[in-house]
PDB file of N, CA and C in Angstrom:
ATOM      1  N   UNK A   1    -111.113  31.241 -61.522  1.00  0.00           N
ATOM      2  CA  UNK A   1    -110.789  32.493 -62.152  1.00  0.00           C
ATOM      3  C   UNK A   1    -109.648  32.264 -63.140  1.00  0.00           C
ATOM      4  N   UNK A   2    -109.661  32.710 -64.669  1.00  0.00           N
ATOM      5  CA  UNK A   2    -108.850  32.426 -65.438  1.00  0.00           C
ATOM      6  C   UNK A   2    -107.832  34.039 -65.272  1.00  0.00           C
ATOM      7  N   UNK A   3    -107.194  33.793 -66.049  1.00  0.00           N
ATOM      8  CA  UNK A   3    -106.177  34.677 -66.495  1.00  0.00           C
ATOM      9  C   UNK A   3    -105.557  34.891 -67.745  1.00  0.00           C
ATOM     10  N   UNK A   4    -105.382  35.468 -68.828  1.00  0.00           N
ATOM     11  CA  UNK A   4    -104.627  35.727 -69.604  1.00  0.00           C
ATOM     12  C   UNK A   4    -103.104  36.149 -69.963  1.00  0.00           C
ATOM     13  N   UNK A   5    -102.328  35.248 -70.561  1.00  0.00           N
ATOM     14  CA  UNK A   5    -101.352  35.196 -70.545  1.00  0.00           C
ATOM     15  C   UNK A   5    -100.649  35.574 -71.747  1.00  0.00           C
ATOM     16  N   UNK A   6     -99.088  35.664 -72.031  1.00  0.00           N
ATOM     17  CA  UNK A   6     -98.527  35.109 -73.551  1.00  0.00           C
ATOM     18  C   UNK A   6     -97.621  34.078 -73.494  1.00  0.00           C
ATOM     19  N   UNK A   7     -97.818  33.109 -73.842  1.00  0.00           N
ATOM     20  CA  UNK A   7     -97.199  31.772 -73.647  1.00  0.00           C
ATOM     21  C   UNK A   7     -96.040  31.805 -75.001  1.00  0.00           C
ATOM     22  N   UNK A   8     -95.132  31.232 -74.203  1.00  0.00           N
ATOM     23  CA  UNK A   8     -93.914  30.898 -75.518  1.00  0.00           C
ATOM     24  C   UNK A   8     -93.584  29.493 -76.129  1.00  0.00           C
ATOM     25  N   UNK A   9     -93.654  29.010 -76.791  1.00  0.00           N
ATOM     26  CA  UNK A   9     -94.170  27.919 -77.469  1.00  0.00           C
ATOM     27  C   UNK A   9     -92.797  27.636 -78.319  1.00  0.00           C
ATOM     28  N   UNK A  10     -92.544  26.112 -78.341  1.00  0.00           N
ATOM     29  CA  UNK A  10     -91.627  25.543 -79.275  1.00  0.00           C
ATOM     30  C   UNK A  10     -92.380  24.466 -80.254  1.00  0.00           C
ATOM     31  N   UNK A  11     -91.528  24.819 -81.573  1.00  0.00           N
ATOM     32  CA  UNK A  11     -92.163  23.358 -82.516  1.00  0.00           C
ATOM     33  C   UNK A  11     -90.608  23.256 -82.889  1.00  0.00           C
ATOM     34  N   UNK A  12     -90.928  21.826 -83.304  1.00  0.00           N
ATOM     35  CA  UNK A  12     -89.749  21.265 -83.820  1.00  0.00           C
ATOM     36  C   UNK A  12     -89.771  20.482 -85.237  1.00  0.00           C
ATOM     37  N   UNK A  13     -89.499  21.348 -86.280  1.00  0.00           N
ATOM     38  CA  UNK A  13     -89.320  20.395 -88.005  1.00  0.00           C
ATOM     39  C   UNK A  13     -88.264  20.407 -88.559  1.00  0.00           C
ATOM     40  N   UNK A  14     -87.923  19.084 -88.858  1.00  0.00           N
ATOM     41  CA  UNK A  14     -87.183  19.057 -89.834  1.00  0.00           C
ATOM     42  C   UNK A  14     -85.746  19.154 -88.867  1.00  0.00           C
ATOM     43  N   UNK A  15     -85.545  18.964 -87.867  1.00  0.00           N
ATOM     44  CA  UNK A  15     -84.087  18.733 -87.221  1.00  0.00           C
ATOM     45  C   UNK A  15     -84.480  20.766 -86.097  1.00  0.00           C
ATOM     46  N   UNK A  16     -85.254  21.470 -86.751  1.00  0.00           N
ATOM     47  CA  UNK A  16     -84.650  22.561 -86.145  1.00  0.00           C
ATOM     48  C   UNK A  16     -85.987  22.948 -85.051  1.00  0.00           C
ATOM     49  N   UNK A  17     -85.649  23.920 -84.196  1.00  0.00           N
ATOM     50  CA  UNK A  17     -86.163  24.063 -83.285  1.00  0.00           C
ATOM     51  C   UNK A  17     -87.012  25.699 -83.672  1.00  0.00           C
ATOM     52  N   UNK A  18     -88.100  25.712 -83.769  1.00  0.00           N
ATOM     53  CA  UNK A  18     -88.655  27.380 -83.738  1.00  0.00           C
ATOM     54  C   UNK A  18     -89.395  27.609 -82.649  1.00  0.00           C
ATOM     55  N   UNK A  19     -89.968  28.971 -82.380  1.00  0.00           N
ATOM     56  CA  UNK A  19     -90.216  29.768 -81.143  1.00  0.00           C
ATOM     57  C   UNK A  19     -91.225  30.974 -82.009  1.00  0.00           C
ATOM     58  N   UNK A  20     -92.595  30.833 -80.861  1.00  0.00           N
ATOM     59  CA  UNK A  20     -93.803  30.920 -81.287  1.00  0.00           C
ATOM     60  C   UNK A  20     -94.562  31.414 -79.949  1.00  0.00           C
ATOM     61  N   UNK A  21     -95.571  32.761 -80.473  1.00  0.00           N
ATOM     62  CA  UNK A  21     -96.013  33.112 -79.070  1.00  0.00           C
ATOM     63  C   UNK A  21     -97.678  32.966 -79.331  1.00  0.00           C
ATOM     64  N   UNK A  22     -98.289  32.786 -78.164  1.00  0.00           N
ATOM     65  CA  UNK A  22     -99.258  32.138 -78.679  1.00  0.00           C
ATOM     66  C   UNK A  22    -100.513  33.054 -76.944  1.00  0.00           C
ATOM     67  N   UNK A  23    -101.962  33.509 -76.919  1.00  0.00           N
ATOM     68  CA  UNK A  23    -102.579  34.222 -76.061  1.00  0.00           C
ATOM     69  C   UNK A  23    -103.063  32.630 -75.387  1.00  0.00           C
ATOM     70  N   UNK A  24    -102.921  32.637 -73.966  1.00  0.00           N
ATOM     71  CA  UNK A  24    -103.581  31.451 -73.312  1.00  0.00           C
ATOM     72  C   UNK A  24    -104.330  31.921 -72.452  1.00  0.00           C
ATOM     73  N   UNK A  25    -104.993  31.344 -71.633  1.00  0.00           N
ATOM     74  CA  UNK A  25    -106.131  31.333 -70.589  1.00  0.00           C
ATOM     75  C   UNK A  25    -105.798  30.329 -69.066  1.00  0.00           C
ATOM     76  N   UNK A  26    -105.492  30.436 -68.179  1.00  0.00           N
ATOM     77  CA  UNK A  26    -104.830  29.921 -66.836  1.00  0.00           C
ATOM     78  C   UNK A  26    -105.751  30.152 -65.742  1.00  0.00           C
ATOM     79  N   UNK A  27    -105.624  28.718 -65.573  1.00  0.00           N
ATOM     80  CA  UNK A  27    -106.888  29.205 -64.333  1.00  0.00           C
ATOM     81  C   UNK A  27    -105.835  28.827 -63.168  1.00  0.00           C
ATOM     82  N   UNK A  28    -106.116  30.012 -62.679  1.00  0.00           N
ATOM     83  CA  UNK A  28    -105.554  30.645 -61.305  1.00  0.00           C
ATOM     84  C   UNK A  28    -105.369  29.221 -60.246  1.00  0.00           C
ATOM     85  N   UNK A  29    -106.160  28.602 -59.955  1.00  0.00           N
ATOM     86  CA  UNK A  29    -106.304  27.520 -58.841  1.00  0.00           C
ATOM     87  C   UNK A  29    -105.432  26.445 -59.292  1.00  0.00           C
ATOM     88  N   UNK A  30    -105.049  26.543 -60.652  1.00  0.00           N
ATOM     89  CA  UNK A  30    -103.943  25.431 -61.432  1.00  0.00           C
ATOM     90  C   UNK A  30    -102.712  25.768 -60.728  1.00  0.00           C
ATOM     91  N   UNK A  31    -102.056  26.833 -60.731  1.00  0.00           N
ATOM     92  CA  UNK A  31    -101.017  27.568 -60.362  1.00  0.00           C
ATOM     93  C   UNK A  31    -100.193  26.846 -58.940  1.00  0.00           C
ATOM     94  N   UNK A  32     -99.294  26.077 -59.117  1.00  0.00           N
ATOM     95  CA  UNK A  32     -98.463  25.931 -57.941  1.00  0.00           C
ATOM     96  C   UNK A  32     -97.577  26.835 -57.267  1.00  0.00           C
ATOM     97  N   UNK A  33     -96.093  26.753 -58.503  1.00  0.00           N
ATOM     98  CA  UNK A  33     -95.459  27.457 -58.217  1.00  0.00           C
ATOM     99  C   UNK A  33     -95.084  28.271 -59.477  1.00  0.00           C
ATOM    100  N   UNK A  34     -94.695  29.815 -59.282  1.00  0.00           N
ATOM    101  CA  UNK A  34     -93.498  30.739 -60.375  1.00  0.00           C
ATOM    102  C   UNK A  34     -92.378  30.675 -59.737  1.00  0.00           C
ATOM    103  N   UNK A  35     -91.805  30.688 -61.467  1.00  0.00           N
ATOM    104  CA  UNK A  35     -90.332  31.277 -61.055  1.00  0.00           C
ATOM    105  C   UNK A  35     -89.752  31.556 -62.092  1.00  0.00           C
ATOM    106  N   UNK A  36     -88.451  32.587 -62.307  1.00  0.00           N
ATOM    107  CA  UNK A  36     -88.194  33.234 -63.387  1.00  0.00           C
ATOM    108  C   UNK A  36     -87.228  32.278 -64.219  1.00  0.00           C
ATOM    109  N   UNK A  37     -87.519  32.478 -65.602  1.00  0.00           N
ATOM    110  CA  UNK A  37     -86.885  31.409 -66.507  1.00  0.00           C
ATOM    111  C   UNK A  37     -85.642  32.325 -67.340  1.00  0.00           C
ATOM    112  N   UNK A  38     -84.332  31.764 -66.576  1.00  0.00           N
ATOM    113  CA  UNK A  38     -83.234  32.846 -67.009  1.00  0.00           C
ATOM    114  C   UNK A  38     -82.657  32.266 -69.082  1.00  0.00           C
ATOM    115  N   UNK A  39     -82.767  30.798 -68.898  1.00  0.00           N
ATOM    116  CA  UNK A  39     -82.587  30.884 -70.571  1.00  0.00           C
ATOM    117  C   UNK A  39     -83.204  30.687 -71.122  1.00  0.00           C
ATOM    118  N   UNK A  40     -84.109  31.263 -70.911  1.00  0.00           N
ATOM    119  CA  UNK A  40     -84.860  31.907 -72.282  1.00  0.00           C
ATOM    120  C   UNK A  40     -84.353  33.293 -72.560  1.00  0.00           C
ATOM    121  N   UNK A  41     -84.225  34.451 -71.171  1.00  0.00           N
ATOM    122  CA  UNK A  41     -83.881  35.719 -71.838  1.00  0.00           C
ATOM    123  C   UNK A  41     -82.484  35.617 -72.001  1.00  0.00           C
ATOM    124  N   UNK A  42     -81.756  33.981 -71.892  1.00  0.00           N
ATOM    125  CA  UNK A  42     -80.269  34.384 -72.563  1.00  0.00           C
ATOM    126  C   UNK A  42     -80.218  34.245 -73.975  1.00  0.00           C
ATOM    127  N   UNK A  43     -81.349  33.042 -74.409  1.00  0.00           N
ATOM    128  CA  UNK A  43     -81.194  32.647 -75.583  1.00  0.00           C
ATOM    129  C   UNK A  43     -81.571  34.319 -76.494  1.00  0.00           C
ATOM    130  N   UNK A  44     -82.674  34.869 -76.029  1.00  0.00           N
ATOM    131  CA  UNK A  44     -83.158  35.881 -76.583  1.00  0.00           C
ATOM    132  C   UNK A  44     -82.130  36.691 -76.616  1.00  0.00           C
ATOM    133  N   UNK A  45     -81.578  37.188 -75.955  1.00  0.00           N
ATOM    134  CA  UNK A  45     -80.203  38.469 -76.184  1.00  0.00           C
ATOM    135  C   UNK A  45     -79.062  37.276 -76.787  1.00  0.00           C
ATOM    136  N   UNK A  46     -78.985  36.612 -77.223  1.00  0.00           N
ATOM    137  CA  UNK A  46     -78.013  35.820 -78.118  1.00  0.00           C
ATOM    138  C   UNK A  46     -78.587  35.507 -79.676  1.00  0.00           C
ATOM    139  N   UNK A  47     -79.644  36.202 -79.572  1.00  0.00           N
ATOM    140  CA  UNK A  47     -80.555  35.952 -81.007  1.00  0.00           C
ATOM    141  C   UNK A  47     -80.990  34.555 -81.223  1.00  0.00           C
ATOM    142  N   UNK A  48     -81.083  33.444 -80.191  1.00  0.00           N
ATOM    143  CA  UNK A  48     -81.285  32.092 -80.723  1.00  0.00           C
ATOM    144  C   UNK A  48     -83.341  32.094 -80.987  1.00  0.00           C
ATOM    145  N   UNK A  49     -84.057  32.726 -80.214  1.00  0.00           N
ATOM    146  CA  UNK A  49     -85.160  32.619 -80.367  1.00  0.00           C
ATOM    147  C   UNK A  49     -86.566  32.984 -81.750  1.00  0.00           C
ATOM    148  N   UNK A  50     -85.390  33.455 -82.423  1.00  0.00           N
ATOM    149  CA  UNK A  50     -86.017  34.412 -83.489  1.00  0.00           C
ATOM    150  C   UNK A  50     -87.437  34.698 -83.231  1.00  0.00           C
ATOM    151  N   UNK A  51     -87.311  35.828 -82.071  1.00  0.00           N
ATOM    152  CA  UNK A  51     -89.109  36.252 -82.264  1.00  0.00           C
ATOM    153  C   UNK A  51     -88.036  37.663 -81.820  1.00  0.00           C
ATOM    154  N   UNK A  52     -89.563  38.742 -82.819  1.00  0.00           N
ATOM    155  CA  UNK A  52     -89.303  39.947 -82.402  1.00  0.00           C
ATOM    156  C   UNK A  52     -89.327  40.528 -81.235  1.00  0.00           C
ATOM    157  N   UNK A  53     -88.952  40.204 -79.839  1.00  0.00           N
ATOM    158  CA  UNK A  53     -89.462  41.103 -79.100  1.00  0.00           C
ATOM    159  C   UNK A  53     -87.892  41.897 -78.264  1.00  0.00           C
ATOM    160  N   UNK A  54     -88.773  42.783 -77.474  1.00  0.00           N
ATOM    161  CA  UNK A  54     -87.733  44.031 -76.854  1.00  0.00           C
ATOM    162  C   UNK A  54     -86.630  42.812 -76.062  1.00  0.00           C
ATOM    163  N   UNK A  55     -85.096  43.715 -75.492  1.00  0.00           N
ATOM    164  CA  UNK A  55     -84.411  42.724 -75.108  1.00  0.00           C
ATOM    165  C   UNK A  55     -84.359  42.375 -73.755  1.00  0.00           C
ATOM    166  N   UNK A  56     -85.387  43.186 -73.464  1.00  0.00           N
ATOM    167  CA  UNK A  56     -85.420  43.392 -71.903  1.00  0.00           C
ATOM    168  C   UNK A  56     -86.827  42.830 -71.510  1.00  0.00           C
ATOM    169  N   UNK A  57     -87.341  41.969 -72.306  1.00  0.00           N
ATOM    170  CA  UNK A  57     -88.629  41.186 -71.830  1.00  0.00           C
ATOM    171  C   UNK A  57     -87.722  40.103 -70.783  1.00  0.00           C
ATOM    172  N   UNK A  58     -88.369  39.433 -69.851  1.00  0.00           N
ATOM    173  CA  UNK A  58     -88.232  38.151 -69.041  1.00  0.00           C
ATOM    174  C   UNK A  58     -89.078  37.321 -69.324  1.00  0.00           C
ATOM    175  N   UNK A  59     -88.894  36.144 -68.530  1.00  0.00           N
ATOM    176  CA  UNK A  59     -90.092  34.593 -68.677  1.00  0.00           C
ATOM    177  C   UNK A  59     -90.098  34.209 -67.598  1.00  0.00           C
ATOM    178  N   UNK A  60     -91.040  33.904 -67.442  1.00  0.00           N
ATOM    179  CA  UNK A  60     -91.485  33.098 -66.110  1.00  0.00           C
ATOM    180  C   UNK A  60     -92.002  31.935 -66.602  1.00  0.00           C
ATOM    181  N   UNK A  61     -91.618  30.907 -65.689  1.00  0.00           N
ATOM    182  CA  UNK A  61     -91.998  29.253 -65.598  1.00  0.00           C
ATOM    183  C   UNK A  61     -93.243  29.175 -64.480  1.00  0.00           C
ATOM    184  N   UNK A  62     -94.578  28.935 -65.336  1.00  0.00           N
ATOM    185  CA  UNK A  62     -95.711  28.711 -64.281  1.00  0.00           C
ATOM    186  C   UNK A  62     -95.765  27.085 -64.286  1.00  0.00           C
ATOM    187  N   UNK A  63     -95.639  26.502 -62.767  1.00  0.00           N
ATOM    188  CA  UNK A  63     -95.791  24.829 -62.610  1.00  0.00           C
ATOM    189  C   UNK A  63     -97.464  24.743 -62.596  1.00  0.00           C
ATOM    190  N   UNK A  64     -97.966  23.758 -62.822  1.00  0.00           N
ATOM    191  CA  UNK A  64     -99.317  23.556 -62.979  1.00  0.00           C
ATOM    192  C   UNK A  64     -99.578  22.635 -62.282  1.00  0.00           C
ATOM    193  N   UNK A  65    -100.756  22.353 -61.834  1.00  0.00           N
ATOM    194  CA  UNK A  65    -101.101  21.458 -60.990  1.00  0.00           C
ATOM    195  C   UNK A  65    -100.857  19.910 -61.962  1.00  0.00           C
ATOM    196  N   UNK A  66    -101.098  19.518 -63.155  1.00  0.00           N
ATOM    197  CA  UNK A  66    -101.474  18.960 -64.131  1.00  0.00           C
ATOM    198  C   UNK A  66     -99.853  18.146 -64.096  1.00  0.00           C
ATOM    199  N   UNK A  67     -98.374  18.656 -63.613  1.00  0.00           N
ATOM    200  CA  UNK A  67     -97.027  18.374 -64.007  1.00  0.00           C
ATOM    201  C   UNK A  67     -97.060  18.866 -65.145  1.00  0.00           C
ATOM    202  N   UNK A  68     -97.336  20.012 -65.580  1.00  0.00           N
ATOM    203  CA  UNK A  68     -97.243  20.631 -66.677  1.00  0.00           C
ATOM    204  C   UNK A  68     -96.640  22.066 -66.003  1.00  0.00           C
ATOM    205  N   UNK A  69     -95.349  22.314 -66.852  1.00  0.00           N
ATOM    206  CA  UNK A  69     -94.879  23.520 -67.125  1.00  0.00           C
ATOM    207  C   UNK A  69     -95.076  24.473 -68.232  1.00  0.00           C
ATOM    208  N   UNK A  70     -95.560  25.581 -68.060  1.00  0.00           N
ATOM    209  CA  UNK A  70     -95.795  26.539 -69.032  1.00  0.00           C
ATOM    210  C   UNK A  70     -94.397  28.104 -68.750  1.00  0.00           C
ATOM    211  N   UNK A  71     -94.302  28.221 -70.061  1.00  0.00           N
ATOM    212  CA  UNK A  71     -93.084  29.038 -69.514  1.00  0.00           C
ATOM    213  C   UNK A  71     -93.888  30.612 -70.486  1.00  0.00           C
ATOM    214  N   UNK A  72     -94.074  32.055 -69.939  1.00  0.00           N
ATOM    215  CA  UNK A  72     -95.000  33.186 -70.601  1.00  0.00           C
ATOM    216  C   UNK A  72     -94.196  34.625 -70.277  1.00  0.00           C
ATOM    217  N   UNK A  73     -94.548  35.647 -70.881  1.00  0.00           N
ATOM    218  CA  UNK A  73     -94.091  36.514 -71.211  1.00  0.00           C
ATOM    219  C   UNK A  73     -94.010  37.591 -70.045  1.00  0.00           C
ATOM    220  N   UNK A  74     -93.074  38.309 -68.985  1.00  0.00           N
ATOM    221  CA  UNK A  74     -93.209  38.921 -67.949  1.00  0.00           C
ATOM    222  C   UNK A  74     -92.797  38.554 -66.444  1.00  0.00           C
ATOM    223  N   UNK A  75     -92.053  39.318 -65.917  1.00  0.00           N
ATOM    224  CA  UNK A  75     -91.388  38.914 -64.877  1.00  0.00           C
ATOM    225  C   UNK A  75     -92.457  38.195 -63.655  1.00  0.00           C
ATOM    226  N   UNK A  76     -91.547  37.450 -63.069  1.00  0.00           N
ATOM    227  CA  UNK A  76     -92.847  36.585 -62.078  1.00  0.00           C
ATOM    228  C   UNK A  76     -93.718  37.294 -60.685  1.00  0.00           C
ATOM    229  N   UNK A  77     -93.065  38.808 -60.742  1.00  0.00           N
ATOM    230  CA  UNK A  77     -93.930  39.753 -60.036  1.00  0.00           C
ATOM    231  C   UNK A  77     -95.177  40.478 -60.708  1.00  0.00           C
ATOM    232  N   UNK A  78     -94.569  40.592 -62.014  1.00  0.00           N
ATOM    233  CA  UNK A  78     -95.277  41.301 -62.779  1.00  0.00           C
ATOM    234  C   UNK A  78     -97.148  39.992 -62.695  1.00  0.00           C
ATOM    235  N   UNK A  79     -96.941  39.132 -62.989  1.00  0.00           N
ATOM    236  CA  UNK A  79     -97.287  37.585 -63.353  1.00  0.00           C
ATOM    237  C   UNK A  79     -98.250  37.271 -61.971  1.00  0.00           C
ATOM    238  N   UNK A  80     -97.738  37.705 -60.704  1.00  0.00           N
ATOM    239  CA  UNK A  80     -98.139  37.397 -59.546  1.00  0.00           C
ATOM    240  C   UNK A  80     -99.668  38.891 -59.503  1.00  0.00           C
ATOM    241  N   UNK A  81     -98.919  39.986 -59.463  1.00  0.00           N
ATOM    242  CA  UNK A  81     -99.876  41.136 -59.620  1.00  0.00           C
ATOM    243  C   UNK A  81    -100.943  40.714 -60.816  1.00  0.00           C
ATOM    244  N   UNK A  82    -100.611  40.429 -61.805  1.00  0.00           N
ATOM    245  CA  UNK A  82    -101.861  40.052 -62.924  1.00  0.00           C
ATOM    246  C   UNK A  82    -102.838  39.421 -62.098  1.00  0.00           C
ATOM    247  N   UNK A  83    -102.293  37.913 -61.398  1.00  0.00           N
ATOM    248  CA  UNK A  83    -102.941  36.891 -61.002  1.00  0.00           C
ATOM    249  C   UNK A  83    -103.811  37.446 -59.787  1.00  0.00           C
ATOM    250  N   UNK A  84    -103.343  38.628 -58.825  1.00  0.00           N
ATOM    251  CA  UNK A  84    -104.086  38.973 -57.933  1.00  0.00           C
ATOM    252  C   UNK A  84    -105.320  39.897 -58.347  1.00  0.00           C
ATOM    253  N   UNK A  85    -104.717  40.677 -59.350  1.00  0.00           N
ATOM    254  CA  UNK A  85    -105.805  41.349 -59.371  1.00  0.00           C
ATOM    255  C   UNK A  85    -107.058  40.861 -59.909  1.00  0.00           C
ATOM    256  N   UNK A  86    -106.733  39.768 -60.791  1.00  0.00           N
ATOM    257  CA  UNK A  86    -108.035  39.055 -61.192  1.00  0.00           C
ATOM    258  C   UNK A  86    -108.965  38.167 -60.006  1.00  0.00           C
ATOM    259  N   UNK A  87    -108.203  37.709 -59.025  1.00  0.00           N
ATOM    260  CA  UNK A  87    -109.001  36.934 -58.281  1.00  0.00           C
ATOM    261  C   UNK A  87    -109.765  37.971 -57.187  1.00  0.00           C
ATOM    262  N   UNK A  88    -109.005  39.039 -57.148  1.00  0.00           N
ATOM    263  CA  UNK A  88    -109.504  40.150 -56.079  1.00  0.00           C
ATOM    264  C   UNK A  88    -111.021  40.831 -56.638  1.00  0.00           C
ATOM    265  N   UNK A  89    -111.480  40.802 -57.937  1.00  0.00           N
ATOM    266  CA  UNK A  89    -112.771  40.944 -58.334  1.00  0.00           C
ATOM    267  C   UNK A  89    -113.772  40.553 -57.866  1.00  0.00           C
ATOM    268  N   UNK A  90    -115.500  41.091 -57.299  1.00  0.00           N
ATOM    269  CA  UNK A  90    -116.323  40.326 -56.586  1.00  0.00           C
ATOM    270  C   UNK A  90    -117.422  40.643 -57.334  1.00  0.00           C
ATOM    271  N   UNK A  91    -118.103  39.853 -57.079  1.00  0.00           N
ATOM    272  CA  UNK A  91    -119.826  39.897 -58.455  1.00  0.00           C
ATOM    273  C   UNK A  91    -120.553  41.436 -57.516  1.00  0.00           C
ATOM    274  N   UNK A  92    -121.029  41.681 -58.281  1.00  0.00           N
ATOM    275  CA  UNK A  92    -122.673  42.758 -57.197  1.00  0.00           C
ATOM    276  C   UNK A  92    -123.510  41.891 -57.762  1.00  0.00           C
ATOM    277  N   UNK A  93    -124.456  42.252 -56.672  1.00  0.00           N
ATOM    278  CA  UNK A  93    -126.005  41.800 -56.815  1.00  0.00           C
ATOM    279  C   UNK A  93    -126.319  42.802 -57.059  1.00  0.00           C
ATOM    280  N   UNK A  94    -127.243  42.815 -58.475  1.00  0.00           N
ATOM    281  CA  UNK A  94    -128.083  43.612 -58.915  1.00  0.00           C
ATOM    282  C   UNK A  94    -129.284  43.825 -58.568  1.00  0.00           C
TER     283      UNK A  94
END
C-alpha cells in the first residue's frame, strides 16, 4: 500500500544550498521508524529555507527500510493517521 506524501528536498549549486518540495509515493511496508524533525521547522522560522510555507508547518523524518531517510511535510501523528487510514482500506468482491 503506497501513500502520498510532500517530501522536502535539498540541491546544492554553486557553493549554496536550496530547498524544494516535491509529491512522493511511500510504500507503507518500507516504513521503519517516524520521528519529528525539529531543524527544519527552526531553519524555517529563521527564514533559512526559502520556501513559502505557513510557520507553523512541522517535518517528520520517515527511516526506510532501504537506510534511506526521507524527511515530509506534517507532524508524525498527523503522518501516522495518513498511513493508517490507507492500509485500513479492503477490496469488495463484485
Amino acid at each position: 500500500m503506497f501513500v502520498k506524501l510532500i517530501k522536502l528536498n535539498e540541491r546544492q549549486s554553486s557553493g549554496e544550498i536550496t530547498y524544494y518540495l516535491s509529491e512522493v509515493s511511500i510504500n507503507v511496508m518500507q516504513i521503519t521508524y517516524i520521528s519529528e524533525n525539529h531543524q527544519y521547522k527552526k531553519m524555517l522560522s529563521e527564514g533559512k529555507l526559502n520556501l513559502d510555507l505557513n510557520l507553523g508547518v512541522q517535518f517528520t523524518d520517515l527511516k526506510l527500510n532501504a537506510n534511506q531517510t526521507i524527511t515530509v511535510i506534517g507532524t508524525p501523528s498527523m503522518i501516522e493517521t495518513k498511513i493508517l487510514s490507507n492500509t485500513n482500506k479492503q477490496l469488495l468482491k463484485g
